[in-house]
Protein backbone atom coordinates (compact mmCIF):
# COMPACT_ATOMS: atom_id res chain seq x y z
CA UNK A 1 25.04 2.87 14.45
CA UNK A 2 21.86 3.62 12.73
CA UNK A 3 21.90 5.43 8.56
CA UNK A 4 20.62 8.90 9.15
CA UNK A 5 18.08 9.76 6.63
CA UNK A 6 17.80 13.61 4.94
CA UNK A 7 14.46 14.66 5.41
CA UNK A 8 12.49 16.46 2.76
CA UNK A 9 10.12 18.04 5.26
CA UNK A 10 12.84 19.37 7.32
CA UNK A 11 10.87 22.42 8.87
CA UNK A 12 8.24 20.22 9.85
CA UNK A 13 10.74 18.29 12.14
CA UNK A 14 13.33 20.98 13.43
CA UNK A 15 16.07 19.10 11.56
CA UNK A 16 17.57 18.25 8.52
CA UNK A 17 18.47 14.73 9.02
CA UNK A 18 17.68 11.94 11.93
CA UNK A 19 17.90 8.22 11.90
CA UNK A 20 14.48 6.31 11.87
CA UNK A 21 15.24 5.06 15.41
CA UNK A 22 14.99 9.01 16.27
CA UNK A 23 11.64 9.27 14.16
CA UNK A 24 9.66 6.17 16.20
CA UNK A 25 10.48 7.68 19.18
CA UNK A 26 8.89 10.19 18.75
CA UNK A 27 4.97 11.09 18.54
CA UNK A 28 5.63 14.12 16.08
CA UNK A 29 8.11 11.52 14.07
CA UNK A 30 5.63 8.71 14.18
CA UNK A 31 2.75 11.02 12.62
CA UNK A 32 5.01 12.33 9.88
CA UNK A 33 6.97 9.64 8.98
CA UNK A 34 4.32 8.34 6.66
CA UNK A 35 4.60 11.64 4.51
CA UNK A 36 8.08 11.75 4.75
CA UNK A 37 8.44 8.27 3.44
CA UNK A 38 5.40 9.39 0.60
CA UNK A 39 7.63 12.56 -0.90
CA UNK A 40 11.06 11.28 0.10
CA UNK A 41 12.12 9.52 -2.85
CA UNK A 42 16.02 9.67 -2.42
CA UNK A 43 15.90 7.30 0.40
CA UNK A 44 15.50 3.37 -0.19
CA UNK A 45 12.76 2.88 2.47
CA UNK A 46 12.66 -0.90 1.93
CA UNK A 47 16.24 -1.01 3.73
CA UNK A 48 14.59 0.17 6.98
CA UNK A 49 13.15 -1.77 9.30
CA UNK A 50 9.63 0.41 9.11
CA UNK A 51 6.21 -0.56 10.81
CA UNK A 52 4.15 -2.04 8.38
CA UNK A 53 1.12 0.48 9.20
CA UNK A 54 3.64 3.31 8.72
CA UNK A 55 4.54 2.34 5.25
CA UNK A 56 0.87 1.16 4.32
CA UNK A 57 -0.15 4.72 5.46
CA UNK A 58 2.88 6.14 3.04
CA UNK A 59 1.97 4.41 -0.10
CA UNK A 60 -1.96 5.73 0.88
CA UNK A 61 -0.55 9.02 0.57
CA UNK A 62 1.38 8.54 -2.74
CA UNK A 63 -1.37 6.73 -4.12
CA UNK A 64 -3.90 9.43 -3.64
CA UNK A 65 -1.96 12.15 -4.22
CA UNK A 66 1.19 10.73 -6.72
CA UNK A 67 0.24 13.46 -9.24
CA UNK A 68 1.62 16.05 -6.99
CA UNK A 69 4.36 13.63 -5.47
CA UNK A 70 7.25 13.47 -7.43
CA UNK A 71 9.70 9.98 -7.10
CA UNK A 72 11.59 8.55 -9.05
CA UNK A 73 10.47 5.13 -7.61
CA UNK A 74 6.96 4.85 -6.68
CA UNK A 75 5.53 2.98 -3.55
CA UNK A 76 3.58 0.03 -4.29
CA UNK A 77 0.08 0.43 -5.02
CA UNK A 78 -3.20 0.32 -2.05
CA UNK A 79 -6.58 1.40 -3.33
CA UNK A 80 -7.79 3.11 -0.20
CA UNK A 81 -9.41 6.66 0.37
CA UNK A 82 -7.85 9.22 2.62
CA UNK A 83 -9.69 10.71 5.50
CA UNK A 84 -11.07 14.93 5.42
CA UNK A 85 -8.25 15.13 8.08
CA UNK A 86 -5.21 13.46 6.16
CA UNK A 87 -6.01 15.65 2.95
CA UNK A 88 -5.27 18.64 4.62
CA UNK A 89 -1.95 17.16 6.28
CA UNK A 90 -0.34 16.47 2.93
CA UNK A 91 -1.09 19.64 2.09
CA UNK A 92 0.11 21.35 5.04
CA UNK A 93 3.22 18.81 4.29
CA UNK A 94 3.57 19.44 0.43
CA UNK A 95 3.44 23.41 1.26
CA UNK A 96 6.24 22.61 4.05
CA UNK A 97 9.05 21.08 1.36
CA UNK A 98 11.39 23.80 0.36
């Protein structure tokens, strides 16, 4: 049986904790996963078996925006700009984490 995960943006999913096999399968999981991943430090993502676009699009995210993320570990490092549309999802997602 699959690890379930606590999720930081819990009122964004309905839930407060799902396994990643629960995320992919759905669209709503698939398009948040990447924040989740960005401002869920307590979880060691590198244990999952995560699609590589999914955890690009995470470290995106922190990379742009790690003065507002807090971690303890931070996700590896890609130099790439955001689009108009994903800067006002992790916003709508940072407001979301209680």
């Amino acid at each position: 049986m699959e690890r379930e995960i606590t999720l930081k943006l819990k009122t964004l999913y309905g839930k407060e904790k799902a396994t990643l096999e629960e995320l992919l399968s759905s669209r709503a999981g698939i398009n948040l996963l990447p924040y989740e991943i960005a401002v869920n430090g307590s979880v060691d993502w590198e244990k999952f078996n995560i699609p590589e676009e999914i955890y690009k699009k995470a470290c995106i995210i922190y990379n742009n925006y790690s003065y507002l993320i807090k971690r303890e570990k931070p996700l590896p490092k890609v130099n790439e700009k955001l689009s108009d549309i994903e800067v006002r999802k992790i916003f709508e997602v940072l407001r979301s984490i209680e």
